[in-house]
PDB file of N, CA and C in Angstrom:
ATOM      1  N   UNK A   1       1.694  -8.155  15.293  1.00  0.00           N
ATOM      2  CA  UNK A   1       2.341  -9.251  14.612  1.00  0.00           C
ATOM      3  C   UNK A   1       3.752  -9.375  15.162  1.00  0.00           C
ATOM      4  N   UNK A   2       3.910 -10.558  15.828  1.00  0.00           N
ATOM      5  CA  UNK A   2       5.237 -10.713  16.473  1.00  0.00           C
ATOM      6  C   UNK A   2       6.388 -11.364  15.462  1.00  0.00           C
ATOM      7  N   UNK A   3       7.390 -11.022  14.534  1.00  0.00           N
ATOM      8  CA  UNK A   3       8.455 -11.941  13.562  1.00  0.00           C
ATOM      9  C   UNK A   3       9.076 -12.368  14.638  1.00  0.00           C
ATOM     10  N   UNK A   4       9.367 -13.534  14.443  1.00  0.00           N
ATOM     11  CA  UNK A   4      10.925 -14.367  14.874  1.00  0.00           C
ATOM     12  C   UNK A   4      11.786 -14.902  13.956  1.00  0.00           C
ATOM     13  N   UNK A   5      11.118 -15.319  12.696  1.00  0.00           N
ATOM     14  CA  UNK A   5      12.242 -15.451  11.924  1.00  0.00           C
ATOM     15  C   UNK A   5      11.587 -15.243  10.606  1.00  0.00           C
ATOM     16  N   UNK A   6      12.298 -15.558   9.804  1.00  0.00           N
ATOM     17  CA  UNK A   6      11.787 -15.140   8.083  1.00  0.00           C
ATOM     18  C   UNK A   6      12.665 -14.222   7.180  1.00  0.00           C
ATOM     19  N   UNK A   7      12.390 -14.434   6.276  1.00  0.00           N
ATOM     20  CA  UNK A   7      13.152 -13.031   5.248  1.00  0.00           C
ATOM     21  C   UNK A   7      12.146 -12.375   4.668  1.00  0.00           C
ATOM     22  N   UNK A   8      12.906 -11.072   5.092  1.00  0.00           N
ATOM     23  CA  UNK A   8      12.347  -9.848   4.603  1.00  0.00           C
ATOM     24  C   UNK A   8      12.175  -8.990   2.980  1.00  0.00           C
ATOM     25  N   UNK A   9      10.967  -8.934   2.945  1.00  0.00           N
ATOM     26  CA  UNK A   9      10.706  -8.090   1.280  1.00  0.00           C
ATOM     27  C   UNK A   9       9.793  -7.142   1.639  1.00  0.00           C
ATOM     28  N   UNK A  10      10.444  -6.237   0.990  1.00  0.00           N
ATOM     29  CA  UNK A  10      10.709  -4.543   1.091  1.00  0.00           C
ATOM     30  C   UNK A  10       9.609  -4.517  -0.258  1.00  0.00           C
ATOM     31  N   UNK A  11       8.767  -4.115  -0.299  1.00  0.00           N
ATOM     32  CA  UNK A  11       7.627  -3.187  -1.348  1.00  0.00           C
ATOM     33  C   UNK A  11       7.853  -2.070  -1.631  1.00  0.00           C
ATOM     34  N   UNK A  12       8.865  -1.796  -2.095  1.00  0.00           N
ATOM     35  CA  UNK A  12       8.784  -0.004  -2.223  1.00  0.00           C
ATOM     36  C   UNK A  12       8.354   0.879  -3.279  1.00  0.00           C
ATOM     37  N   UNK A  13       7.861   1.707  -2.750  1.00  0.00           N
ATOM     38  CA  UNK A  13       7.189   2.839  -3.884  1.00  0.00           C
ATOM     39  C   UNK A  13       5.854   2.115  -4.655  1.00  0.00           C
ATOM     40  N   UNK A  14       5.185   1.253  -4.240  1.00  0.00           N
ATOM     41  CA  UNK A  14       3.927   0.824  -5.142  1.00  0.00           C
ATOM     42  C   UNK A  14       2.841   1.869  -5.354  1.00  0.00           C
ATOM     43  N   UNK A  15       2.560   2.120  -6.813  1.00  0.00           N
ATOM     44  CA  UNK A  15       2.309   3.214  -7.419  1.00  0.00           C
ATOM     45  C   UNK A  15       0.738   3.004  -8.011  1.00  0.00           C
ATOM     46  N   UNK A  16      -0.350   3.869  -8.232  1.00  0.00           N
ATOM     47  CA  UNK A  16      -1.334   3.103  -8.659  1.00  0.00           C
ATOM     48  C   UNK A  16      -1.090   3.386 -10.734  1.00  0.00           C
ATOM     49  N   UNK A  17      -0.558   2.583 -10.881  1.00  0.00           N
ATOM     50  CA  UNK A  17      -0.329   2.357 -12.398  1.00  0.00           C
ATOM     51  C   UNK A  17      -0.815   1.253 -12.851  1.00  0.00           C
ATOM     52  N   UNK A  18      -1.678   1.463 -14.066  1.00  0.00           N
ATOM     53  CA  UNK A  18      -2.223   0.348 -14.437  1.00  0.00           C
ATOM     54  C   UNK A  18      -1.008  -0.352 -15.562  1.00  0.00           C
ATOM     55  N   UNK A  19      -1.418  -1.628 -16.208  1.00  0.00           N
ATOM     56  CA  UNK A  19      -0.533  -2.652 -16.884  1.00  0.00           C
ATOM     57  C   UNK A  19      -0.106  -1.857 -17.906  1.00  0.00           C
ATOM     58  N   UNK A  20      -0.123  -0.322 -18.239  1.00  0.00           N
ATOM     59  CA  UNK A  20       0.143   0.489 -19.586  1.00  0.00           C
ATOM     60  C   UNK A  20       0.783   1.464 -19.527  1.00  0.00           C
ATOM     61  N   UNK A  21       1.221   1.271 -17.820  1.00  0.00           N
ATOM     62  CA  UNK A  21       2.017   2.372 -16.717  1.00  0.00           C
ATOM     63  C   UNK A  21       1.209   3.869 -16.894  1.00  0.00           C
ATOM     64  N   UNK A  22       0.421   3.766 -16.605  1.00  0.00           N
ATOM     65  CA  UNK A  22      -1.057   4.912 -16.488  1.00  0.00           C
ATOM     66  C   UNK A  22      -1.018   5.284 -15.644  1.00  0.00           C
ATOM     67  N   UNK A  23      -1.437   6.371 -14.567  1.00  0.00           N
ATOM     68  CA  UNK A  23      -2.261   6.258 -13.340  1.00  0.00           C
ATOM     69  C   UNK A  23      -3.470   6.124 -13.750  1.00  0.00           C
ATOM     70  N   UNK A  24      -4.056   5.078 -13.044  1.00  0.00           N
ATOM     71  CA  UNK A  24      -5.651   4.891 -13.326  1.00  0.00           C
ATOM     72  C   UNK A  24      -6.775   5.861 -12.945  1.00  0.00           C
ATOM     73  N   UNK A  25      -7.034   6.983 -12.948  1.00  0.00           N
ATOM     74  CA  UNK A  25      -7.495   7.898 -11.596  1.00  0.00           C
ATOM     75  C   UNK A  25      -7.251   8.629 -11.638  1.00  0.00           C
ATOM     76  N   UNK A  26      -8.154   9.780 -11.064  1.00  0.00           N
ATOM     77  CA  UNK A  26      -7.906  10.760 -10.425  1.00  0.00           C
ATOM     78  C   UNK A  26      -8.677  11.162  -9.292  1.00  0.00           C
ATOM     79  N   UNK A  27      -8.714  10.292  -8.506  1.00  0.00           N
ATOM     80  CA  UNK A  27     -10.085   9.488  -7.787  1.00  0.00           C
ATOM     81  C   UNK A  27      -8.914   8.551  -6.901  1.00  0.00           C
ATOM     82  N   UNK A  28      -8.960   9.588  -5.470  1.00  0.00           N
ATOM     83  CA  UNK A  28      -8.035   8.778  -4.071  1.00  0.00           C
ATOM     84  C   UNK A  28      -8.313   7.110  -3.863  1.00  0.00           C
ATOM     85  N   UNK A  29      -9.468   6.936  -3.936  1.00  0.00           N
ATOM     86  CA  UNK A  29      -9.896   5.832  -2.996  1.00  0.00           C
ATOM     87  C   UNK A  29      -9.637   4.400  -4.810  1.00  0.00           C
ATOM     88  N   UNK A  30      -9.807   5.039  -5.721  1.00  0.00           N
ATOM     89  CA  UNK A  30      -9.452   4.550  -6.803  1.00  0.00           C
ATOM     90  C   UNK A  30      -7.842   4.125  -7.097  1.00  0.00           C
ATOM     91  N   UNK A  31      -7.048   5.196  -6.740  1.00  0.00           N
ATOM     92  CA  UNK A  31      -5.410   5.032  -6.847  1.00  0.00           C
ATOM     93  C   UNK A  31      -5.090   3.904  -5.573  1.00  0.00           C
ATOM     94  N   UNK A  32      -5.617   4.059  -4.334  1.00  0.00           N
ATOM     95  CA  UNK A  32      -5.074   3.470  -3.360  1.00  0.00           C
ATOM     96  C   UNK A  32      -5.447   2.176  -4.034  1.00  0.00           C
ATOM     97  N   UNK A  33      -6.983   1.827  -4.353  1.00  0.00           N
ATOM     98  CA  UNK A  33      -7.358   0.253  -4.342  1.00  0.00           C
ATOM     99  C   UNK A  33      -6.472  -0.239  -5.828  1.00  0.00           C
ATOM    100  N   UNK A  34      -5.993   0.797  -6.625  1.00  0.00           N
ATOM    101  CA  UNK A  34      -4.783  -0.131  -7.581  1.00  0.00           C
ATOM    102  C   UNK A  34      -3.356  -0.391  -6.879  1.00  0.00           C
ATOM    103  N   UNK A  35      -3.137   0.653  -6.321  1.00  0.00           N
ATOM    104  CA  UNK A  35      -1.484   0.380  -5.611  1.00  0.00           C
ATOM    105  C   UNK A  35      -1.708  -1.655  -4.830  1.00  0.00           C
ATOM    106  N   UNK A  36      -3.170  -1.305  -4.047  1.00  0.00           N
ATOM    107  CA  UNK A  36      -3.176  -2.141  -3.215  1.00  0.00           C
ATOM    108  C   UNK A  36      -3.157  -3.577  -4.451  1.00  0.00           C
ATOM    109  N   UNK A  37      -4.216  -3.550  -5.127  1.00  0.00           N
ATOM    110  CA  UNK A  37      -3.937  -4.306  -6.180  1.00  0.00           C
ATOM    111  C   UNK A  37      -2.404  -4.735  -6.760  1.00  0.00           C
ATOM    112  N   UNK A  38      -1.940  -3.905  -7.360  1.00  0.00           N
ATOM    113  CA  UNK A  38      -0.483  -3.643  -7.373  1.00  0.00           C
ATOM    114  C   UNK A  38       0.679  -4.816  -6.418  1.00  0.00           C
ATOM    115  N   UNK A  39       0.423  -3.991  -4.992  1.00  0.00           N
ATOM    116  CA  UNK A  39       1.225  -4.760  -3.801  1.00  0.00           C
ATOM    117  C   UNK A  39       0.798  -6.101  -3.770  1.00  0.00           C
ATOM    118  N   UNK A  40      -0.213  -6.455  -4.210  1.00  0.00           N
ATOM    119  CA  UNK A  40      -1.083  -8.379  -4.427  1.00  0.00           C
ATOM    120  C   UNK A  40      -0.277  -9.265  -5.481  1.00  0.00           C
ATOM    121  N   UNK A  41       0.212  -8.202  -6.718  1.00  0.00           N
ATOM    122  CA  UNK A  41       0.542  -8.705  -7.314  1.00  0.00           C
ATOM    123  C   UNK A  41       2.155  -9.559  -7.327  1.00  0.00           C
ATOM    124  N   UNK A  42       2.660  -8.497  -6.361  1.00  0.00           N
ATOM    125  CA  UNK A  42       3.953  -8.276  -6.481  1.00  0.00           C
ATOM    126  C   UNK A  42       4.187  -9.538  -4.886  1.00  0.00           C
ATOM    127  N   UNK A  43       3.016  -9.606  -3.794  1.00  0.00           N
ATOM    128  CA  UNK A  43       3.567 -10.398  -2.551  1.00  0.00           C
ATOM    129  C   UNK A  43       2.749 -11.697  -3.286  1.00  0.00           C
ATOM    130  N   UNK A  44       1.921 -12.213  -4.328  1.00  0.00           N
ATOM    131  CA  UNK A  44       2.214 -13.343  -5.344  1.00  0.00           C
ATOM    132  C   UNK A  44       2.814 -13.721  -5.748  1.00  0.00           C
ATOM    133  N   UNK A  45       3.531 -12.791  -6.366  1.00  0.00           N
ATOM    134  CA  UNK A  45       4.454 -13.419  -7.121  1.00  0.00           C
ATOM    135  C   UNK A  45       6.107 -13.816  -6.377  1.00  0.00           C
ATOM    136  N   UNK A  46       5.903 -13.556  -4.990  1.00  0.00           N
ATOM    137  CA  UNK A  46       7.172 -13.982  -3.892  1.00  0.00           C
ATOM    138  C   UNK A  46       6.132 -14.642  -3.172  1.00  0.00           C
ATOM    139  N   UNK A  47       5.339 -15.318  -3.206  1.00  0.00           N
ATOM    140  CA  UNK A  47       4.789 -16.510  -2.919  1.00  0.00           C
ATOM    141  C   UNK A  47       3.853 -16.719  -2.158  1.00  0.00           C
ATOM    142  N   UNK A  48       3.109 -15.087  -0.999  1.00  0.00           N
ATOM    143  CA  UNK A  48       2.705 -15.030  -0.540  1.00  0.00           C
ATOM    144  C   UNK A  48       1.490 -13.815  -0.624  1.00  0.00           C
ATOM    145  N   UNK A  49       0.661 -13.603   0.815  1.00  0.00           N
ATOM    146  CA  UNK A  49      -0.062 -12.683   0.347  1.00  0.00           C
ATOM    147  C   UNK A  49      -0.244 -11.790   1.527  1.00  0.00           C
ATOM    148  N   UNK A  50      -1.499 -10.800   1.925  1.00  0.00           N
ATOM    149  CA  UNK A  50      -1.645  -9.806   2.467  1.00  0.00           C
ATOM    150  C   UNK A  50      -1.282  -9.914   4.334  1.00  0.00           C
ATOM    151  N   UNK A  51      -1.345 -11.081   4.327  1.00  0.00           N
ATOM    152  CA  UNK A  51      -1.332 -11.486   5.871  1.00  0.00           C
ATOM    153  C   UNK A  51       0.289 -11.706   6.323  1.00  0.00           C
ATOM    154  N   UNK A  52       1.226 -11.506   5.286  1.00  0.00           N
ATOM    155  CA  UNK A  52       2.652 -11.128   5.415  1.00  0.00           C
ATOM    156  C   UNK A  52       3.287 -10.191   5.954  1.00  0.00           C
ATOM    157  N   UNK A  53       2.181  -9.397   5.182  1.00  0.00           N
ATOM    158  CA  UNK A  53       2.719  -7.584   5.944  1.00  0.00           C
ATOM    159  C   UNK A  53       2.539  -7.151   7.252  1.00  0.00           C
ATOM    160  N   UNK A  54       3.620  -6.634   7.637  1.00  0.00           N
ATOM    161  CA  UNK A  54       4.095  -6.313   9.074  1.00  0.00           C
ATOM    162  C   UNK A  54       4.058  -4.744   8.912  1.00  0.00           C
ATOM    163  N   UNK A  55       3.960  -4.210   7.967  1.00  0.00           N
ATOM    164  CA  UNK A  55       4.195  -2.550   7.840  1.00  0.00           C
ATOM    165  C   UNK A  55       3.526  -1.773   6.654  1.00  0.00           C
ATOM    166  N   UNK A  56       2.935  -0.890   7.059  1.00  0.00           N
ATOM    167  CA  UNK A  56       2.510  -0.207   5.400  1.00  0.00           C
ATOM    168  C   UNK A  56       2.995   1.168   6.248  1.00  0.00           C
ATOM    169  N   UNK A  57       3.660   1.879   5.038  1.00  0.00           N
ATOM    170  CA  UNK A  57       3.410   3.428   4.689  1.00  0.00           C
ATOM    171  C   UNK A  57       2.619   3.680   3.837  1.00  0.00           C
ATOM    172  N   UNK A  58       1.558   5.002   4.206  1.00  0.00           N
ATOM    173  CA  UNK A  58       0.950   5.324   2.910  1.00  0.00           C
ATOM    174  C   UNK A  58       1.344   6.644   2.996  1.00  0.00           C
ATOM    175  N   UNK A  59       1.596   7.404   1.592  1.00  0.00           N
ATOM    176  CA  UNK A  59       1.663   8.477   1.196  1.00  0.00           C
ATOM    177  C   UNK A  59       0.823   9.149   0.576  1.00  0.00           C
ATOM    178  N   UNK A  60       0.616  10.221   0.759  1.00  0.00           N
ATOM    179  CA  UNK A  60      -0.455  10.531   0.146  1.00  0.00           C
ATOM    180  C   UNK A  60      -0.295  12.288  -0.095  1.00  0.00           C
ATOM    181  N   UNK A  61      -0.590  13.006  -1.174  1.00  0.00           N
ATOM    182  CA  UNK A  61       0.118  13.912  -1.746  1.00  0.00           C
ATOM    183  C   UNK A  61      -1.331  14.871  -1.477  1.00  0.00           C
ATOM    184  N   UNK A  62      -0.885  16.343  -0.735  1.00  0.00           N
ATOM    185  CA  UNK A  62      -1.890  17.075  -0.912  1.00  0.00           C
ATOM    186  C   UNK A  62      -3.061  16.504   0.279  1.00  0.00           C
ATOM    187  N   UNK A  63      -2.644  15.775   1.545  1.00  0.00           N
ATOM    188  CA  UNK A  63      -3.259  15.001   2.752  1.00  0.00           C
ATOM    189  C   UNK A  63      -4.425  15.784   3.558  1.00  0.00           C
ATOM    190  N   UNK A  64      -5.764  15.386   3.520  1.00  0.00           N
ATOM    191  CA  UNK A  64      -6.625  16.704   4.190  1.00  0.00           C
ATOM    192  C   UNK A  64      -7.271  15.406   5.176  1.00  0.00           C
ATOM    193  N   UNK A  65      -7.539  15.742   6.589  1.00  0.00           N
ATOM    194  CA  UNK A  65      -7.741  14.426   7.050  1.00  0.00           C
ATOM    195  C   UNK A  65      -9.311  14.173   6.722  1.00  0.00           C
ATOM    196  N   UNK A  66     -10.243  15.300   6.062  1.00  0.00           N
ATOM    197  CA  UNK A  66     -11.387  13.995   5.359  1.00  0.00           C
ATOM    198  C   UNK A  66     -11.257  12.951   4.483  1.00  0.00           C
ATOM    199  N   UNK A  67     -10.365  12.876   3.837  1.00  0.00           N
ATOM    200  CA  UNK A  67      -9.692  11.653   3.319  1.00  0.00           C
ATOM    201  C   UNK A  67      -9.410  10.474   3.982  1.00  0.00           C
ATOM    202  N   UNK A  68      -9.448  10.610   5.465  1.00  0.00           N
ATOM    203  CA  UNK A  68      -9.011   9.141   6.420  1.00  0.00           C
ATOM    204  C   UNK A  68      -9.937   8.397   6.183  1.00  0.00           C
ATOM    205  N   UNK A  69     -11.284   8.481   6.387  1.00  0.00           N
ATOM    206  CA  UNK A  69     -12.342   7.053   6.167  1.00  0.00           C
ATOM    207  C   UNK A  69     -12.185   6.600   4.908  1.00  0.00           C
ATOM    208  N   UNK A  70     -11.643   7.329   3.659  1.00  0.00           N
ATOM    209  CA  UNK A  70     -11.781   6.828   2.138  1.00  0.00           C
ATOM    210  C   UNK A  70     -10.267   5.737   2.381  1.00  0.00           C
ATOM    211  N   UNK A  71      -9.072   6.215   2.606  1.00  0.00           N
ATOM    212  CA  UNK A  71      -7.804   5.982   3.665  1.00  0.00           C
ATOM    213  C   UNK A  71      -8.272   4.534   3.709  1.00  0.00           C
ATOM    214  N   UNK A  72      -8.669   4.670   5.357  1.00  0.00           N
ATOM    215  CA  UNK A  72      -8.740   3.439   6.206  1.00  0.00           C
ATOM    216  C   UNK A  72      -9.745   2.143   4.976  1.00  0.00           C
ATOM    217  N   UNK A  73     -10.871   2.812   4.732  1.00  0.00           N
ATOM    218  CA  UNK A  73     -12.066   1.860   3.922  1.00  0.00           C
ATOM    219  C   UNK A  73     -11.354   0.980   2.690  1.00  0.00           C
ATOM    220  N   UNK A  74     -10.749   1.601   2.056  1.00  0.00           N
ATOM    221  CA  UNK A  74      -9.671   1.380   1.047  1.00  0.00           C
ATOM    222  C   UNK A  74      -8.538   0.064   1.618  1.00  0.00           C
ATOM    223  N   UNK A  75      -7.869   0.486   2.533  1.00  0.00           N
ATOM    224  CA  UNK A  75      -6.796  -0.118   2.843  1.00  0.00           C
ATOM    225  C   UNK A  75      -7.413  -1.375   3.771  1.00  0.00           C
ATOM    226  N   UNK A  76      -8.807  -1.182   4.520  1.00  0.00           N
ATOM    227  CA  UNK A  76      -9.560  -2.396   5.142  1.00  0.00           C
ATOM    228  C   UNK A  76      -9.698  -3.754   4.515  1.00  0.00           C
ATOM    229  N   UNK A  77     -10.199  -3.408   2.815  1.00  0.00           N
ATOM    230  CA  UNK A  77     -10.504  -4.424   2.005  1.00  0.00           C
ATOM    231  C   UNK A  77      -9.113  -5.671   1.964  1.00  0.00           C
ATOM    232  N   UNK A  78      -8.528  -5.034   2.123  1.00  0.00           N
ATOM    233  CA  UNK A  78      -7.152  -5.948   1.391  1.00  0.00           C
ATOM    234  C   UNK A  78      -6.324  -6.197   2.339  1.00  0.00           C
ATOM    235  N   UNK A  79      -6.001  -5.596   4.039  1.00  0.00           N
ATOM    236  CA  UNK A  79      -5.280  -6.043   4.715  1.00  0.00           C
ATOM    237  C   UNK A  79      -6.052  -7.333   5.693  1.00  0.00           C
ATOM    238  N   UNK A  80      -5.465  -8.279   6.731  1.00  0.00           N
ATOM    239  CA  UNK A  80      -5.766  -8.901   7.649  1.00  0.00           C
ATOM    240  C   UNK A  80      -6.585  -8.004   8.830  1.00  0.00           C
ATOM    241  N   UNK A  81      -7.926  -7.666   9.021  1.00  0.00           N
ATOM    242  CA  UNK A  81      -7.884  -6.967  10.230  1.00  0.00           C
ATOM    243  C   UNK A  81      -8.376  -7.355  11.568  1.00  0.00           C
ATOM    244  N   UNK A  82      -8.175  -8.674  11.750  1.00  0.00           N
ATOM    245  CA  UNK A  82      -7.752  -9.246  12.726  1.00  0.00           C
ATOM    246  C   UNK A  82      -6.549  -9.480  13.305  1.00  0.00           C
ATOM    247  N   UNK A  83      -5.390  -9.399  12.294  1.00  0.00           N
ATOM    248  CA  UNK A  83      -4.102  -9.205  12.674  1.00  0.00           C
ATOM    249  C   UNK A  83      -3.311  -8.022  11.856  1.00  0.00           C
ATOM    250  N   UNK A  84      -3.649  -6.812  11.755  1.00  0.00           N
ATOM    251  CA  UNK A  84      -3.297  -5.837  11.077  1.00  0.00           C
ATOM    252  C   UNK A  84      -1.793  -5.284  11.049  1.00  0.00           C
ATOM    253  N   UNK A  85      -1.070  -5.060  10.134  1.00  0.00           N
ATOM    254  CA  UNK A  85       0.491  -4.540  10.144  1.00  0.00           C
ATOM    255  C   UNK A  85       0.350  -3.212  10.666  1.00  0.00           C
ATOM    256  N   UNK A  86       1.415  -2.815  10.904  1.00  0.00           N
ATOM    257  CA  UNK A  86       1.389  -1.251  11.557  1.00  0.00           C
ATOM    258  C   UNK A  86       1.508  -0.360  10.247  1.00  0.00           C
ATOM    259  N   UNK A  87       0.885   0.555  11.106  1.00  0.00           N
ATOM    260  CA  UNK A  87       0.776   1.782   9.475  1.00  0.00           C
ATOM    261  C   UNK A  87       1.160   2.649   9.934  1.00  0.00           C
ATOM    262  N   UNK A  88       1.520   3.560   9.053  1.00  0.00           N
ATOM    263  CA  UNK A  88       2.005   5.025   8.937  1.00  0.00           C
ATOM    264  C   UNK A  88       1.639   5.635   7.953  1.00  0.00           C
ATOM    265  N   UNK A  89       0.473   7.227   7.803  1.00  0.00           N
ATOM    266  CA  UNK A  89       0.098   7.900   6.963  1.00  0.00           C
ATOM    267  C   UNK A  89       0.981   9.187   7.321  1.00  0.00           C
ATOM    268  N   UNK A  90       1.277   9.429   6.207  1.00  0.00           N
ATOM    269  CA  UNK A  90       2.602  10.757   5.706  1.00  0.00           C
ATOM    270  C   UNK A  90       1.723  11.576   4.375  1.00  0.00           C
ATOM    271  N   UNK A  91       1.640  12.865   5.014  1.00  0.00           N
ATOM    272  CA  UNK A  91       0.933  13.698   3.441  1.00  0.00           C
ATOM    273  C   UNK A  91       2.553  14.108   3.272  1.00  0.00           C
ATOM    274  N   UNK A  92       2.007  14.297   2.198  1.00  0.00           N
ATOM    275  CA  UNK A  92       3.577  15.150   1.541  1.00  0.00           C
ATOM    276  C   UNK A  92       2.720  16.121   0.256  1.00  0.00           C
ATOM    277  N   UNK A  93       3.819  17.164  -0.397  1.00  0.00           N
ATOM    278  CA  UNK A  93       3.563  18.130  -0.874  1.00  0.00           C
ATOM    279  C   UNK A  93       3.729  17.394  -2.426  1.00  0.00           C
ATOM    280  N   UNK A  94       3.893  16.354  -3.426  1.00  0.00           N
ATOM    281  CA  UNK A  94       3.709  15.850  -4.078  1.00  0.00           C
ATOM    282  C   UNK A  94       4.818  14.757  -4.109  1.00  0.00           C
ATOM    283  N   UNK A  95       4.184  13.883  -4.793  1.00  0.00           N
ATOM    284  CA  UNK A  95       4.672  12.422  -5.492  1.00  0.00           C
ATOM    285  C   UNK A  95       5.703  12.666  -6.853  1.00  0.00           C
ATOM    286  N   UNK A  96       6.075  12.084  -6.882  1.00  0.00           N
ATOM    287  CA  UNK A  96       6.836  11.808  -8.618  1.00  0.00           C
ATOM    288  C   UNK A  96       6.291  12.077  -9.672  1.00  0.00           C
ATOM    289  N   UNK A  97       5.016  11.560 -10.046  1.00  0.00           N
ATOM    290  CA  UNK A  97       4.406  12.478 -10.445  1.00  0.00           C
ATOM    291  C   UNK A  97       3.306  13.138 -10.572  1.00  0.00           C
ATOM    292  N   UNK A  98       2.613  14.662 -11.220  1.00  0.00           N
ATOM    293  CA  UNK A  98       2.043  15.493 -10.572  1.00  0.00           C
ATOM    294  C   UNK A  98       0.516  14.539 -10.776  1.00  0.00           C
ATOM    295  N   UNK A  99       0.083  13.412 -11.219  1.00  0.00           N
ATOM    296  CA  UNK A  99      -1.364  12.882 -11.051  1.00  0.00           C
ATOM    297  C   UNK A  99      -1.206  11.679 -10.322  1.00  0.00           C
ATOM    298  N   UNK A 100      -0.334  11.871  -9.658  1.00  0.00           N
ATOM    299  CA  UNK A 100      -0.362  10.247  -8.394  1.00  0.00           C
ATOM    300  C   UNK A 100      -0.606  11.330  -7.336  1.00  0.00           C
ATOM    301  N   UNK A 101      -2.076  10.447  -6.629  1.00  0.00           N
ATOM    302  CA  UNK A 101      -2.477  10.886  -4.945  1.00  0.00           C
ATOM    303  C   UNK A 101      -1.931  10.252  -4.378  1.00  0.00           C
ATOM    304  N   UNK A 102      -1.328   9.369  -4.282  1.00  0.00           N
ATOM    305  CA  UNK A 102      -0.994   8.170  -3.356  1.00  0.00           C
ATOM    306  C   UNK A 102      -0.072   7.023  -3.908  1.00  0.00           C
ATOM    307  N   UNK A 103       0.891   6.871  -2.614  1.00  0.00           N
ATOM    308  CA  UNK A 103       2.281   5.558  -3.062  1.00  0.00           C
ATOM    309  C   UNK A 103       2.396   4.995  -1.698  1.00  0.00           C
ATOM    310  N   UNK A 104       2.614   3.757  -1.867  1.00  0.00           N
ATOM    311  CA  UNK A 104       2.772   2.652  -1.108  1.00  0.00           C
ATOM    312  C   UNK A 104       4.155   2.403  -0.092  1.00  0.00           C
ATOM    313  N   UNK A 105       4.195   2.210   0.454  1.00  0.00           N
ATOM    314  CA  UNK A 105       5.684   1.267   0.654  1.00  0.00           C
ATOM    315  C   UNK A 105       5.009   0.222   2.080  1.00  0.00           C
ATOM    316  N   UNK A 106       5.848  -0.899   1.767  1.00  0.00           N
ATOM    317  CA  UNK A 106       5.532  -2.019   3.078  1.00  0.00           C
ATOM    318  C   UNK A 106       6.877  -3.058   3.336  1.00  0.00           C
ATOM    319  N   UNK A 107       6.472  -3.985   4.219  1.00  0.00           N
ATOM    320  CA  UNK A 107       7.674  -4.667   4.731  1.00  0.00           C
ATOM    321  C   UNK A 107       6.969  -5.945   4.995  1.00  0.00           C
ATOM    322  N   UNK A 108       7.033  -6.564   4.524  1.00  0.00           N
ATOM    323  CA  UNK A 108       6.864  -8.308   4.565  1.00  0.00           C
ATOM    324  C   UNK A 108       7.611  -9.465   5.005  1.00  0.00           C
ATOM    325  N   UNK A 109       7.101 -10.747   5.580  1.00  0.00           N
ATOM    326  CA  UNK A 109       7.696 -11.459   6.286  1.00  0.00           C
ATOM    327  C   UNK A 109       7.347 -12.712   5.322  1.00  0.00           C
ATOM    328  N   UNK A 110       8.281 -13.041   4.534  1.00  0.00           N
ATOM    329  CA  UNK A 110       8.317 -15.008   4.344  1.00  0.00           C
ATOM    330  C   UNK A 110       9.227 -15.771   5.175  1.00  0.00           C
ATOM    331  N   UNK A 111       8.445 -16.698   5.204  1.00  0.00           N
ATOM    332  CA  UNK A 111       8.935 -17.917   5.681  1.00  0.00           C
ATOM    333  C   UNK A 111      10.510 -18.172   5.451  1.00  0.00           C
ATOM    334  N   UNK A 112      11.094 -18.961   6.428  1.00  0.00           N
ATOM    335  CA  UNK A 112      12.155 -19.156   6.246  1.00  0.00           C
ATOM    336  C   UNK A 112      12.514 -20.087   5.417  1.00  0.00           C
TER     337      UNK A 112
END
């Protein structure tokens, strides 16, 4: 994805919390598809949607790489993958808190 112009919105930390600030889950491929849910809600409501994103980080707490196909399968549904943003997967030794597997962050392009 090539930008030339636009303004930038920063997604940070999208968490899989449901509307009651829950984690929904305890079930990877479950937390990711709410965060992702989550990030839908939030590049709606700035006017746009998945084909914006130029960047995802995923985090993911406690990272074993049989987890990549649940990973990738998860994150397939909801991005462009004909024109896919660049990613970056980061395990880390835990999240904020101790029943989140997984947090978001991305970088988006609107229109000028």
């Amino acid at each position: 994805m090539l930008i030339s112009e636009g303004r930038l919105l920063i997604l940070s930390g999208h968490v899989p919390f449901d509307g009651k600030g829950e984690v929904v889950s305890d079930d990877l491929a479950a937390q990711l598809d709410r965060v992702f849910e989550n990030m839908q809600a939030t590049l709606h409501a700035a006017g746009t949607d998945f084909s914006a994103v130029a960047r995802l980080t995923i985090y993911v707490r406690d990272y074993d790489p049989s987890q990549l196909p649940t990973i990738r399968a998860v994150r397939d549904r909801w991005i462009n993958g004909e024109c896919p943003p660049a990613n970056a997967l980061i395990g880390v030794a835990e999240l904020v808190f101790p029943e989140m597997l997984v947090e978001v962050d991305a970088m988006a392009f609107l229109p000028a």
